[in-house]
PDB file of N, CA and C in Angstrom:
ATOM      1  N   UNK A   1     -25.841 -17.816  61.722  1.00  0.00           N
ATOM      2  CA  UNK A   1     -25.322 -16.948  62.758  1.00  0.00           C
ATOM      3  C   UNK A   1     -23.878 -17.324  63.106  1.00  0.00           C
ATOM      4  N   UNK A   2     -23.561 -18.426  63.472  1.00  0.00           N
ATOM      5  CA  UNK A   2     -21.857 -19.092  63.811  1.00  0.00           C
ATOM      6  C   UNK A   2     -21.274 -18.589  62.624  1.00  0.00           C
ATOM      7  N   UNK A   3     -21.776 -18.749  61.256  1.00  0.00           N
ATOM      8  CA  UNK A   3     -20.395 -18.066  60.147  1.00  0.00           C
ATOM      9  C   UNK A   3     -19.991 -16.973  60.204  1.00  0.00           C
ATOM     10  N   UNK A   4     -21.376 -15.592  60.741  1.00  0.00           N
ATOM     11  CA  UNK A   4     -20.808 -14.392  60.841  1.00  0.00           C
ATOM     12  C   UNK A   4     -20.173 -13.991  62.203  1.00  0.00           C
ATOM     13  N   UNK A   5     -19.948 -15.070  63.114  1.00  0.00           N
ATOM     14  CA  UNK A   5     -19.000 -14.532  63.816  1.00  0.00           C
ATOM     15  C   UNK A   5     -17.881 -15.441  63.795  1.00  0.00           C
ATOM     16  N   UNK A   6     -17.799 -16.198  63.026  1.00  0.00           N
ATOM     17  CA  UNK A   6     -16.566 -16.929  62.283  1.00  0.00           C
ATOM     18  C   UNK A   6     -15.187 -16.280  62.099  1.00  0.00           C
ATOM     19  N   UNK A   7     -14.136 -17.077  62.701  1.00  0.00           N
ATOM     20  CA  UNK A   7     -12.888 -16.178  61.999  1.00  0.00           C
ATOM     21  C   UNK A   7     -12.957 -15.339  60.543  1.00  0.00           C
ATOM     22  N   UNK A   8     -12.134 -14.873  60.249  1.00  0.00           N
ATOM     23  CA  UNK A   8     -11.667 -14.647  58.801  1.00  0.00           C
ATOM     24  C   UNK A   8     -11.157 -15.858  57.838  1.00  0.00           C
ATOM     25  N   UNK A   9     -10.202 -16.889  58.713  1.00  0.00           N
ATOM     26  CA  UNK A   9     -10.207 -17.952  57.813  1.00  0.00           C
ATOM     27  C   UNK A   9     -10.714 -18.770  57.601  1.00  0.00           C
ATOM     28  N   UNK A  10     -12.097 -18.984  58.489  1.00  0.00           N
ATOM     29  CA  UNK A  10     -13.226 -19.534  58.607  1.00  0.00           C
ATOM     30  C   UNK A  10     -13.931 -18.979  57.331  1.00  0.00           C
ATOM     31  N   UNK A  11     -14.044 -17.886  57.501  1.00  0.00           N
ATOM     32  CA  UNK A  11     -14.988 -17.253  56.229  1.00  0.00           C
ATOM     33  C   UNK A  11     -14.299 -17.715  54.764  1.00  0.00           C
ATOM     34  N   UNK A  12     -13.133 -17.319  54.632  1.00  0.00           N
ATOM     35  CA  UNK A  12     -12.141 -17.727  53.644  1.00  0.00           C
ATOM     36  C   UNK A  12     -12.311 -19.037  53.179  1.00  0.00           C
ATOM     37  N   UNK A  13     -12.482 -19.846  53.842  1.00  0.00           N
ATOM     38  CA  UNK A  13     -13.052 -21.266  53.367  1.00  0.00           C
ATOM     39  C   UNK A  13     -14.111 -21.623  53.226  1.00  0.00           C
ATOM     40  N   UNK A  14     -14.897 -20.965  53.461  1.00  0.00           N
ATOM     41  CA  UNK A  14     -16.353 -21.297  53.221  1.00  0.00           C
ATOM     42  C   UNK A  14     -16.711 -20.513  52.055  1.00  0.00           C
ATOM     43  N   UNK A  15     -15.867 -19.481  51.930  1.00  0.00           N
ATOM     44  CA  UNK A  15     -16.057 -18.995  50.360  1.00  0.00           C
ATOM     45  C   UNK A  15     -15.939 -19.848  49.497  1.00  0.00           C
ATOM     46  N   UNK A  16     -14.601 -20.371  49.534  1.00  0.00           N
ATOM     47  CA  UNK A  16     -13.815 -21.101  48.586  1.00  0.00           C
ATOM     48  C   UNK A  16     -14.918 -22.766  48.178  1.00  0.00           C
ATOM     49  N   UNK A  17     -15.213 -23.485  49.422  1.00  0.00           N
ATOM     50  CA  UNK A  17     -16.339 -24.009  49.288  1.00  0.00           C
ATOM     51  C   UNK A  17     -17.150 -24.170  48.508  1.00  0.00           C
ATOM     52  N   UNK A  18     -17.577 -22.734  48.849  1.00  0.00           N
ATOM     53  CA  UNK A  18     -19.525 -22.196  48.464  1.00  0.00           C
ATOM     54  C   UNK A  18     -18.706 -21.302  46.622  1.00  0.00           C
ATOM     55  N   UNK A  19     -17.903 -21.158  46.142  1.00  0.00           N
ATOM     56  CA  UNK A  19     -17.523 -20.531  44.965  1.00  0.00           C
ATOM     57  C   UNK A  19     -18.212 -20.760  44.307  1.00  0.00           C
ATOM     58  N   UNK A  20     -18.683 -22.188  43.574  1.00  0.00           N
ATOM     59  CA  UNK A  20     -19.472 -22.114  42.338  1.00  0.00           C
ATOM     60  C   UNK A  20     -20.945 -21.348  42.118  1.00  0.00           C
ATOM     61  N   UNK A  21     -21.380 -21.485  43.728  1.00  0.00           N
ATOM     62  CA  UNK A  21     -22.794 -21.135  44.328  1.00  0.00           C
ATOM     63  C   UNK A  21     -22.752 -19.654  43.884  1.00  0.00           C
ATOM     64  N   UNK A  22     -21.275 -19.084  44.519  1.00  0.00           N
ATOM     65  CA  UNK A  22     -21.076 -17.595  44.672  1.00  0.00           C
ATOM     66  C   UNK A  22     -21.239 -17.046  43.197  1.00  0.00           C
ATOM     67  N   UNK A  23     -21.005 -17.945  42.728  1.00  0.00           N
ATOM     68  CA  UNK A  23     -20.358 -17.220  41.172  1.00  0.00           C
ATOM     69  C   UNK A  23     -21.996 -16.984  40.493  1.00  0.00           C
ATOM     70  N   UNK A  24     -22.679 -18.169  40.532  1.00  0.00           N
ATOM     71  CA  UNK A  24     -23.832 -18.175  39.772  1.00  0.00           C
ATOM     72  C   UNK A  24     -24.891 -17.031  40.702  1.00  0.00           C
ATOM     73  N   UNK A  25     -24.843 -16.626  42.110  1.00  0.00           N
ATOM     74  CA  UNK A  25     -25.728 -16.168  42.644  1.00  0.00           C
ATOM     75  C   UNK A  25     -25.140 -14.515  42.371  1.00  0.00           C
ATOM     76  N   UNK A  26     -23.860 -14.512  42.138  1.00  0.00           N
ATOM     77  CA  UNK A  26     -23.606 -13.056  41.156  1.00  0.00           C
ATOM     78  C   UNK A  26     -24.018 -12.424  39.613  1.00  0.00           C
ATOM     79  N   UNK A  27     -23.827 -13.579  39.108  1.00  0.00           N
ATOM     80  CA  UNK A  27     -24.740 -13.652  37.803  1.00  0.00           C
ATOM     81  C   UNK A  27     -26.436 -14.020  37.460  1.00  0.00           C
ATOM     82  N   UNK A  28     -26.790 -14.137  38.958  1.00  0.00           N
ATOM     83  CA  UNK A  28     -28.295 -13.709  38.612  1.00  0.00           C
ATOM     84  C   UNK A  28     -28.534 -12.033  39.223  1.00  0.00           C
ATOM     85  N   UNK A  29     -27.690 -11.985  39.843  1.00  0.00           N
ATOM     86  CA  UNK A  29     -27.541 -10.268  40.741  1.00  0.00           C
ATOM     87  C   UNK A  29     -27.302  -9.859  39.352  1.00  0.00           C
ATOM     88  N   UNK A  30     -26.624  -9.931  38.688  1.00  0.00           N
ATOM     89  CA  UNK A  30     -25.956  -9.053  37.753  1.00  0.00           C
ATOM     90  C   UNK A  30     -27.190  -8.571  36.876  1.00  0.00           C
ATOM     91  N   UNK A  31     -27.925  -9.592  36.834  1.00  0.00           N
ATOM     92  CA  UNK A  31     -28.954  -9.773  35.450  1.00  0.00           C
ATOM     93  C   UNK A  31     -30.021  -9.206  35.909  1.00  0.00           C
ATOM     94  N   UNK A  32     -30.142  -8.574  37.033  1.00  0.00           N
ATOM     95  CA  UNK A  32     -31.702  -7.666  37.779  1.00  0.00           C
ATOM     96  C   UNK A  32     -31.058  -6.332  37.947  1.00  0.00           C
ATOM     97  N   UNK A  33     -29.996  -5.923  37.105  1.00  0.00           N
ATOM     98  CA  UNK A  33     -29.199  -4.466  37.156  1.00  0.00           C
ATOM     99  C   UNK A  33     -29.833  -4.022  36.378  1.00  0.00           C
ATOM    100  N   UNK A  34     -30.594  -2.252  36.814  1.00  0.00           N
ATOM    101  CA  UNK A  34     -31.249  -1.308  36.278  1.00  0.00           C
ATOM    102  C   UNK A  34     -30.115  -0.436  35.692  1.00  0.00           C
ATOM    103  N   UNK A  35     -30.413   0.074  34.449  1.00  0.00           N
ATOM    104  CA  UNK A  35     -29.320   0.958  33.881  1.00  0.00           C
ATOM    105  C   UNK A  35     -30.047   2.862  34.577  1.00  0.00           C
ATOM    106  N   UNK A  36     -31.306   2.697  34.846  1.00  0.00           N
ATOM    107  CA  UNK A  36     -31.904   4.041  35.689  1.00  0.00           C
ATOM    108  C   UNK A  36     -31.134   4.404  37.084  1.00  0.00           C
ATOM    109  N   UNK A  37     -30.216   3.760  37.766  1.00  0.00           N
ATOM    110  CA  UNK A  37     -30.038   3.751  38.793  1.00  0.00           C
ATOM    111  C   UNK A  37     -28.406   5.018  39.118  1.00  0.00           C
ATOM    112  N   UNK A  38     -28.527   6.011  39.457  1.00  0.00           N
ATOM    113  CA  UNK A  38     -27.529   6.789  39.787  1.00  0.00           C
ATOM    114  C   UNK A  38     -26.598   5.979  40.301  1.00  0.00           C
ATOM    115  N   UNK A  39     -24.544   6.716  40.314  1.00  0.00           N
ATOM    116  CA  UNK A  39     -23.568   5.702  40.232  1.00  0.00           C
ATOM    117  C   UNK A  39     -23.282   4.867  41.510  1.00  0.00           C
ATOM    118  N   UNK A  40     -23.769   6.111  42.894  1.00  0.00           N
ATOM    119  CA  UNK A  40     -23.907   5.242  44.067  1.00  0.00           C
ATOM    120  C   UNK A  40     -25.126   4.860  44.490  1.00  0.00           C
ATOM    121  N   UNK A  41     -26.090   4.202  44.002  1.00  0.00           N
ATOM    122  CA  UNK A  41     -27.280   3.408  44.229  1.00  0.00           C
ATOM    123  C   UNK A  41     -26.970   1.709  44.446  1.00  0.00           C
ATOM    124  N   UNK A  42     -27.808   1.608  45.110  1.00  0.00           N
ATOM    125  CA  UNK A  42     -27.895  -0.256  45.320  1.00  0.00           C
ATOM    126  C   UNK A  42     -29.205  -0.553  45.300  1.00  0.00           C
ATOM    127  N   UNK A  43     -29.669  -1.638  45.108  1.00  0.00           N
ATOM    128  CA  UNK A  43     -30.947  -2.437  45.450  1.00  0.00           C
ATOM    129  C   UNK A  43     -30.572  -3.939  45.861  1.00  0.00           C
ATOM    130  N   UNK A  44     -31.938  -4.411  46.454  1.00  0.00           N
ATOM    131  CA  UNK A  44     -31.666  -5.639  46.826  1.00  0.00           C
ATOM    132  C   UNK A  44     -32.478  -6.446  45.867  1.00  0.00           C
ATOM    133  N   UNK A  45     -31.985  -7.586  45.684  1.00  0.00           N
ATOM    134  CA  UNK A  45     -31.965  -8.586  44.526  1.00  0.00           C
ATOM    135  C   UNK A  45     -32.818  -9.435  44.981  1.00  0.00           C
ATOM    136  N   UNK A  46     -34.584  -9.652  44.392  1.00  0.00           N
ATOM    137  CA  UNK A  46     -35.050  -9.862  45.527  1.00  0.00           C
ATOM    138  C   UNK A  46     -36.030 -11.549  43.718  1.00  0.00           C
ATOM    139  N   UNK A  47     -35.264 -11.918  43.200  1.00  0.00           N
ATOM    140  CA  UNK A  47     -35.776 -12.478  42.256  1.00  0.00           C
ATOM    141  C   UNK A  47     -35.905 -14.076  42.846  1.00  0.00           C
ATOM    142  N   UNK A  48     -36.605 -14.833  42.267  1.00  0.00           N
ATOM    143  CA  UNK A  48     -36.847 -15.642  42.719  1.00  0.00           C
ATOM    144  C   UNK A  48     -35.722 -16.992  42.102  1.00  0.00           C
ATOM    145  N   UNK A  49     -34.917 -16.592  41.404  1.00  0.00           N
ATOM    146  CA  UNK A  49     -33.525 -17.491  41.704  1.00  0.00           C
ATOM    147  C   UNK A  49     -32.809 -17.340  42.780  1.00  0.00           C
ATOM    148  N   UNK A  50     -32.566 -15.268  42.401  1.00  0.00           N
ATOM    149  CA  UNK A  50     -31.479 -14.643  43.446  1.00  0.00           C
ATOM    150  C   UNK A  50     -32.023 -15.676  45.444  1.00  0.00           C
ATOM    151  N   UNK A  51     -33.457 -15.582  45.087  1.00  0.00           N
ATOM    152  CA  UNK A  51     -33.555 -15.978  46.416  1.00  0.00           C
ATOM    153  C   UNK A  51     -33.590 -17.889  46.438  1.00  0.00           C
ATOM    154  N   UNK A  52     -34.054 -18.044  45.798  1.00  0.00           N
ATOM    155  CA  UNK A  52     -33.397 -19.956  45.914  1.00  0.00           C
ATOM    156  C   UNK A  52     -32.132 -20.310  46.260  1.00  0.00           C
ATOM    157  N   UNK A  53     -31.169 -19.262  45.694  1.00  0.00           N
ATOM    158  CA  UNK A  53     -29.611 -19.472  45.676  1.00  0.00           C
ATOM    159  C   UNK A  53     -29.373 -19.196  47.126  1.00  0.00           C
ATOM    160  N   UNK A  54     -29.621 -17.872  47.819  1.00  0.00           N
ATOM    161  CA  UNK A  54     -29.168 -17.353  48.538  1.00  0.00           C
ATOM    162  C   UNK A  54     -29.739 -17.957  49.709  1.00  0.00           C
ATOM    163  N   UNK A  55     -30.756 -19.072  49.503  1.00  0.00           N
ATOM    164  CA  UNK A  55     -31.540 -19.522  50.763  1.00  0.00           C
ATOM    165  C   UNK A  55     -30.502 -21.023  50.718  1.00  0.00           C
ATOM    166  N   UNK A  56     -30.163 -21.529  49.283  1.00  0.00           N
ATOM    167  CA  UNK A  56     -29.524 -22.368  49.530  1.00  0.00           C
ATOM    168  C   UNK A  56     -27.844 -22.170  49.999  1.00  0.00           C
ATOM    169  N   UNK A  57     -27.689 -21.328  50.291  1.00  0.00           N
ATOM    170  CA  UNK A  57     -25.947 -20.855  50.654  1.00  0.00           C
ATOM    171  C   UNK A  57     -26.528 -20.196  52.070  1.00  0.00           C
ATOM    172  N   UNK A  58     -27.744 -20.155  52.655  1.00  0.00           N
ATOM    173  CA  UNK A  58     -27.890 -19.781  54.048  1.00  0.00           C
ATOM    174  C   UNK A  58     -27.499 -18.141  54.146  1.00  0.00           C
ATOM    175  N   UNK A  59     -27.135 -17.024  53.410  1.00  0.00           N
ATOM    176  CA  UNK A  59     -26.642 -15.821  53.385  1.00  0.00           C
ATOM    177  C   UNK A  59     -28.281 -15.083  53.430  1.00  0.00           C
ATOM    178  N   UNK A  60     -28.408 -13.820  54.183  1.00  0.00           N
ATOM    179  CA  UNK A  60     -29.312 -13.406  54.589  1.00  0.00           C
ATOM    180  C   UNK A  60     -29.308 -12.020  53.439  1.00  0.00           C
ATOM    181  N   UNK A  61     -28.790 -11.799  52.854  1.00  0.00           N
ATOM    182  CA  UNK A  61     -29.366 -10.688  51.323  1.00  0.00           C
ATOM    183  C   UNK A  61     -28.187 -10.559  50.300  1.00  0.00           C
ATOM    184  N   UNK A  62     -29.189 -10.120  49.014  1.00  0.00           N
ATOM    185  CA  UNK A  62     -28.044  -9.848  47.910  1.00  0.00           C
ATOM    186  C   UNK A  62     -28.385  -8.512  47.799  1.00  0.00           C
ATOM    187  N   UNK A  63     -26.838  -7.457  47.045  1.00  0.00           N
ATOM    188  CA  UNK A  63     -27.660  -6.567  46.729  1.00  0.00           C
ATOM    189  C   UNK A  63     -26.716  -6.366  45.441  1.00  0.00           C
ATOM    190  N   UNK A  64     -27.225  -5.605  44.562  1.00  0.00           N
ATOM    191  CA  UNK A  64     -26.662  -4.741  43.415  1.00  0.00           C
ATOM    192  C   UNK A  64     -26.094  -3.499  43.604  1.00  0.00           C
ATOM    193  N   UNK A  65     -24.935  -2.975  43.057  1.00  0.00           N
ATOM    194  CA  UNK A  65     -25.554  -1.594  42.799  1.00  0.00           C
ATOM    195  C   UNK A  65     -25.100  -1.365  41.552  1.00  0.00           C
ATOM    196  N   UNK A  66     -25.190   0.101  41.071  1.00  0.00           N
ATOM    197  CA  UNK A  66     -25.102   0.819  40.163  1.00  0.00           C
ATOM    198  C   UNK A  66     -24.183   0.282  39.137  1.00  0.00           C
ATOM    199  N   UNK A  67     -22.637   0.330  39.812  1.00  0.00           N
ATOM    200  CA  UNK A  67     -21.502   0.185  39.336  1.00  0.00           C
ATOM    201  C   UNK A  67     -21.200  -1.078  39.221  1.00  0.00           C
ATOM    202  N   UNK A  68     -22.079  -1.990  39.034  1.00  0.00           N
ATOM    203  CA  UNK A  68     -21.879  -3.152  38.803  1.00  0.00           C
ATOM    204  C   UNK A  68     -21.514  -4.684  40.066  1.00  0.00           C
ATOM    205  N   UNK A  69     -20.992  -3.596  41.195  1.00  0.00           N
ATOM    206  CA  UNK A  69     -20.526  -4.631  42.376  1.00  0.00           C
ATOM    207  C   UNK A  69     -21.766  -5.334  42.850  1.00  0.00           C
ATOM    208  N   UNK A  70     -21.636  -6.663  43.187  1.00  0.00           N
ATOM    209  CA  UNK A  70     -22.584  -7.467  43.802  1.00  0.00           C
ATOM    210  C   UNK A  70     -21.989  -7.879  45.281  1.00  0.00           C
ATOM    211  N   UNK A  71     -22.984  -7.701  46.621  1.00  0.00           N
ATOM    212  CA  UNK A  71     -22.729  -7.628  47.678  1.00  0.00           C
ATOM    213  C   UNK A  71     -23.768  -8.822  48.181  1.00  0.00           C
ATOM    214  N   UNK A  72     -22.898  -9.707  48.799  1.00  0.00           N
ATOM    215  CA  UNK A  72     -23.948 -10.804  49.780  1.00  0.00           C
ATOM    216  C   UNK A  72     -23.639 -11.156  50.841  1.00  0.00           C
ATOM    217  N   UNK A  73     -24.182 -10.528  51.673  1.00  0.00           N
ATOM    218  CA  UNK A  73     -24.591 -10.648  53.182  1.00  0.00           C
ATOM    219  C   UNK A  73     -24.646 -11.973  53.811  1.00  0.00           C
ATOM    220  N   UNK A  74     -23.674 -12.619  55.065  1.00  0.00           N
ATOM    221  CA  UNK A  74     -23.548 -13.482  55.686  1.00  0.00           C
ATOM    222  C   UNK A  74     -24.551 -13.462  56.545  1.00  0.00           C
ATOM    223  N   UNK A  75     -24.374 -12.109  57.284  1.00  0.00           N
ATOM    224  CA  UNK A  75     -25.173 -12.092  58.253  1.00  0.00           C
ATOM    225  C   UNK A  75     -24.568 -10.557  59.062  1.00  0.00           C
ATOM    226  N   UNK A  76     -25.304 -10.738  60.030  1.00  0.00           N
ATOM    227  CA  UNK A  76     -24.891  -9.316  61.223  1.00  0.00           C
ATOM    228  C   UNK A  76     -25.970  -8.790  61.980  1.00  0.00           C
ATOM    229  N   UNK A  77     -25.832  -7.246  62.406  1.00  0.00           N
ATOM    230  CA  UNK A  77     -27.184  -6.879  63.061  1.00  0.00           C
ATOM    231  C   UNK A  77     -26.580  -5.325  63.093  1.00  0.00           C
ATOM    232  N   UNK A  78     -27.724  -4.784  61.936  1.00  0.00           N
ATOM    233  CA  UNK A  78     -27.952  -3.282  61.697  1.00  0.00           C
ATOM    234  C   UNK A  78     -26.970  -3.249  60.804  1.00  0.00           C
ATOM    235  N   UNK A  79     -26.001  -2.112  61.335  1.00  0.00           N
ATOM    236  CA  UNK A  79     -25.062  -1.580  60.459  1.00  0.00           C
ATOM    237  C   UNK A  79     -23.486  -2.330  60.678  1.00  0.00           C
ATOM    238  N   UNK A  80     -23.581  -3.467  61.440  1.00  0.00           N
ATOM    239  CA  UNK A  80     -22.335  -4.476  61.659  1.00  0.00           C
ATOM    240  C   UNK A  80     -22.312  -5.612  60.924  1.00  0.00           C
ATOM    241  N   UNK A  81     -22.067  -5.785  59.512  1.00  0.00           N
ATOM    242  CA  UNK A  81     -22.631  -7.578  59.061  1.00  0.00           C
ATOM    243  C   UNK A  81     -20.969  -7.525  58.489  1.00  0.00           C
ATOM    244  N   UNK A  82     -20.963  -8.467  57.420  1.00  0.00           N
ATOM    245  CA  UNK A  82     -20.378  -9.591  57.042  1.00  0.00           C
ATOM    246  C   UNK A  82     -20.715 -10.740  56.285  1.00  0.00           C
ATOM    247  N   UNK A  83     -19.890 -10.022  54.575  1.00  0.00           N
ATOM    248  CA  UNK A  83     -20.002 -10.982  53.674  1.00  0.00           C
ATOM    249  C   UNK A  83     -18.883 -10.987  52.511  1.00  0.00           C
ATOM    250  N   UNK A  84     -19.350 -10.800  51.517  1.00  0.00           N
ATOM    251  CA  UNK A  84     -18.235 -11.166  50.394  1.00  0.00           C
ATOM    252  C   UNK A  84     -19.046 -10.189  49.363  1.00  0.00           C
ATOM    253  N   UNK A  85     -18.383  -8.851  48.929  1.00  0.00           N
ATOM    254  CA  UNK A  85     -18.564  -8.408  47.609  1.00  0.00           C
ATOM    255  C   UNK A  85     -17.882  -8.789  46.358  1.00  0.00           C
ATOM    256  N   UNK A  86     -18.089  -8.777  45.609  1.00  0.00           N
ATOM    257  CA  UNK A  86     -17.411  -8.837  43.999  1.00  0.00           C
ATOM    258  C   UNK A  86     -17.468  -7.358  43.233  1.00  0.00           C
ATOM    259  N   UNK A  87     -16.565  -6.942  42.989  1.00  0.00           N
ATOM    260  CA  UNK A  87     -15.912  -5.941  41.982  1.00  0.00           C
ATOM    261  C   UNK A  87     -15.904  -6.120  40.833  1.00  0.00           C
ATOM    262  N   UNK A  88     -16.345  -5.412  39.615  1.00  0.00           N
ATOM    263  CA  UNK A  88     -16.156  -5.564  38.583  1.00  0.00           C
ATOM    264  C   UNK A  88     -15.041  -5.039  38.016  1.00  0.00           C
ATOM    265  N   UNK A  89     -14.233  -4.359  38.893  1.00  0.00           N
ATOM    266  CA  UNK A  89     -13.204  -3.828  38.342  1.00  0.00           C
ATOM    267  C   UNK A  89     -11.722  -5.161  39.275  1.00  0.00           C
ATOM    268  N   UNK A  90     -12.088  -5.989  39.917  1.00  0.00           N
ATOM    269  CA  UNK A  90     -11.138  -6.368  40.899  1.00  0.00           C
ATOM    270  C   UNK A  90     -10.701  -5.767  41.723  1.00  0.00           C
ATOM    271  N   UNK A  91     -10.650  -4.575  41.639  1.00  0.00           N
ATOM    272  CA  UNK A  91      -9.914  -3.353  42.595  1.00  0.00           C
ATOM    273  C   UNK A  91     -10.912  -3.236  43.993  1.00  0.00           C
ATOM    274  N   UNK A  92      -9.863  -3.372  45.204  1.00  0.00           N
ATOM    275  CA  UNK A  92     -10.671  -2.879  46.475  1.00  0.00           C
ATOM    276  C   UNK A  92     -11.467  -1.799  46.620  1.00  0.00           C
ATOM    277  N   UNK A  93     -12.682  -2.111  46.572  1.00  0.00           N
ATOM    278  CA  UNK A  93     -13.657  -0.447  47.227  1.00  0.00           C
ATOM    279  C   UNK A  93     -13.208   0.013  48.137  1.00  0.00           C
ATOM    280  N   UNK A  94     -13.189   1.300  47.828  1.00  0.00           N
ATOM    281  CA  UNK A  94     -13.052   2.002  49.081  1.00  0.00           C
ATOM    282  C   UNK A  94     -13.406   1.749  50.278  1.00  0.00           C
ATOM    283  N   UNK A  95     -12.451   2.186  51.485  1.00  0.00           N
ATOM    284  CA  UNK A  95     -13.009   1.835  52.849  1.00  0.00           C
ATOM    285  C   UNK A  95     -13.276   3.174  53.561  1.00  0.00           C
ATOM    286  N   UNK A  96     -14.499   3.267  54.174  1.00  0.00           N
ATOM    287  CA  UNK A  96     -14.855   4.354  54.798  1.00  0.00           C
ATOM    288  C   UNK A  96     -15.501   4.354  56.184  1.00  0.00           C
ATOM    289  N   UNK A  97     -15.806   5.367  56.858  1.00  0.00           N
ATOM    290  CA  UNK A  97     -16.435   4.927  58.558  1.00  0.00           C
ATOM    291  C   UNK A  97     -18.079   4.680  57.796  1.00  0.00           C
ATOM    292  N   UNK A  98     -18.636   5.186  56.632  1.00  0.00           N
ATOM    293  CA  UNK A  98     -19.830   4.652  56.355  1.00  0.00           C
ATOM    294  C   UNK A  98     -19.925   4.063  55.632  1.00  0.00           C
ATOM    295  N   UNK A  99     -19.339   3.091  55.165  1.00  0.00           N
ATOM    296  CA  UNK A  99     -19.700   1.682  54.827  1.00  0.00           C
ATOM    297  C   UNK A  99     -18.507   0.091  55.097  1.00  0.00           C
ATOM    298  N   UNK A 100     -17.771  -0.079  54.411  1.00  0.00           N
ATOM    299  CA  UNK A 100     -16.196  -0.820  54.747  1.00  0.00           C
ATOM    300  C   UNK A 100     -15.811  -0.392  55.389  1.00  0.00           C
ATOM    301  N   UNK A 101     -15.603  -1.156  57.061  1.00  0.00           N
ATOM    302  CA  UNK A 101     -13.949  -0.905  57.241  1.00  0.00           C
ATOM    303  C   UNK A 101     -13.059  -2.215  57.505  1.00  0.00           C
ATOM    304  N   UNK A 102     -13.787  -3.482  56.795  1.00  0.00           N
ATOM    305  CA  UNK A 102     -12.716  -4.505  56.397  1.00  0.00           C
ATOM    306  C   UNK A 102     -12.898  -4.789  55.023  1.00  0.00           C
ATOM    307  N   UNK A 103     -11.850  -4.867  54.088  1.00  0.00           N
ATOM    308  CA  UNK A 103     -12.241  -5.669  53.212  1.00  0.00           C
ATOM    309  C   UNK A 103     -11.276  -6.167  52.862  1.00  0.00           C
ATOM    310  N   UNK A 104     -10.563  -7.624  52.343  1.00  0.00           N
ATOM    311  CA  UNK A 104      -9.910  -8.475  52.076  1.00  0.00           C
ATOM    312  C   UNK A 104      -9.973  -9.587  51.027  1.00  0.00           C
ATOM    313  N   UNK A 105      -9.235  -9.265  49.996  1.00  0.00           N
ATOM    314  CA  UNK A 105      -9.023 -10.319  48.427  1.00  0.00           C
ATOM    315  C   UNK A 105      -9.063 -11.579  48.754  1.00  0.00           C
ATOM    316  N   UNK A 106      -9.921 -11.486  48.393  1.00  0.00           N
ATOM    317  CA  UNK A 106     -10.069 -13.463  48.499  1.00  0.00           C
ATOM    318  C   UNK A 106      -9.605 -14.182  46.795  1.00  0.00           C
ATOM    319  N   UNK A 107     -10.540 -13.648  46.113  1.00  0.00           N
ATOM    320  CA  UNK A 107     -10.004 -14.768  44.522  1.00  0.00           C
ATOM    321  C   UNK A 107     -11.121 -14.100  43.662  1.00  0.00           C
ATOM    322  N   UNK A 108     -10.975 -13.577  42.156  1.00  0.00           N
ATOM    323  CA  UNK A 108     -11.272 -13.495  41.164  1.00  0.00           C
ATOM    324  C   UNK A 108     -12.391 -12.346  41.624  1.00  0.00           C
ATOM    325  N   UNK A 109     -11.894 -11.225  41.766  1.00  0.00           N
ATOM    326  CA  UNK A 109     -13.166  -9.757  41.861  1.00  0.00           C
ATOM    327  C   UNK A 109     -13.478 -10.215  43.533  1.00  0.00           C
ATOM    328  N   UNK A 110     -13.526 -10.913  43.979  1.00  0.00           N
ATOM    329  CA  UNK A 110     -14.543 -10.822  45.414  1.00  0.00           C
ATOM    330  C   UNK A 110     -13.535 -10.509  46.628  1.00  0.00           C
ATOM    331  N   UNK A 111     -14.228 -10.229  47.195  1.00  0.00           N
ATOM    332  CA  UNK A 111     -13.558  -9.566  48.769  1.00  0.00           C
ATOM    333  C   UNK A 111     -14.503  -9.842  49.865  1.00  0.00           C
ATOM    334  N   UNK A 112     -13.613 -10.446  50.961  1.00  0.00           N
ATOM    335  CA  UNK A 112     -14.166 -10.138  52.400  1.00  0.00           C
ATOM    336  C   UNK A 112     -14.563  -8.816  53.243  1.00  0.00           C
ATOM    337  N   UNK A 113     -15.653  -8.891  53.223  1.00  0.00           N
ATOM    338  CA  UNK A 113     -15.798  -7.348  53.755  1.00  0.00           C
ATOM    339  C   UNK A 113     -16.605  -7.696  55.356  1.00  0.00           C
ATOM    340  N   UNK A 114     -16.648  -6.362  56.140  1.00  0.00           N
ATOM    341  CA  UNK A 114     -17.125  -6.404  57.545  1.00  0.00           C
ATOM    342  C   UNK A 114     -17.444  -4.849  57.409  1.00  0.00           C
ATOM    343  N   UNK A 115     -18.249  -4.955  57.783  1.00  0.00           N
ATOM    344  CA  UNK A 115     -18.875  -2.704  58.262  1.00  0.00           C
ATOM    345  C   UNK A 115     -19.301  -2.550  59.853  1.00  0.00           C
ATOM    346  N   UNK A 116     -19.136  -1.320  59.915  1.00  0.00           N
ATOM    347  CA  UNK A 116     -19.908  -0.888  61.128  1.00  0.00           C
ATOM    348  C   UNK A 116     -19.751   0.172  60.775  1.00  0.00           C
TER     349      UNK A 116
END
């Protein structure tokens, strides 16, 4: 709970930190990607690494979607959280009133993101 209401450069370092964790808990996300899944679909990554990892980095969900981005949840409540996606393209996702409206380059595809 204290990380997701953590500064930004709070978060920023705890990425940087937690990176190797991040990297491998994207590459088990990656590896539970359905090719059935339409281009804006997501699921949550609910495997029993994805969840060892994610219990050991304290982050409350992973998810997939379609297009390859992997999204992991710090924390929040409802439609307000806070975490770190990865891009497969590097390029910022779009920001919209329904889903992003922070997101910020941190290092190699991933971004700080915040919604409401």
């Amino acid at each position: 709970m204290n990380l997701t209401l953590s500064t930004d450069r709070a978060l920023t370092t705890w990425f940087q930190n937690n990176r190797p964790t991040l990297d491998r808990l994207h590459e088990v996300a990656s590896e539970s990607k359905s090719s059935s899944l339409a281009l804006d679909e997501w699921w949550i990554v609910d495997t029993k690494a994805a969840s060892g990892i994610a219990e050991e980095l304290a982050v409350s969900g992973v998810m997939q979607t379609a297009t390859g981005a992997t999204v992991v949840t710090i924390g929040g409540m409802v439609d307000n959280t806070v975490g770190f996606v990865w891009s497969p393209t590097e390029i910022v996702p779009p920001i919209n009133n329904g889903e992003y409206i922070w997101l910020e380059p941190i290092s190699g595809g991933w971004f700080l993101f915040k919604t409401s």
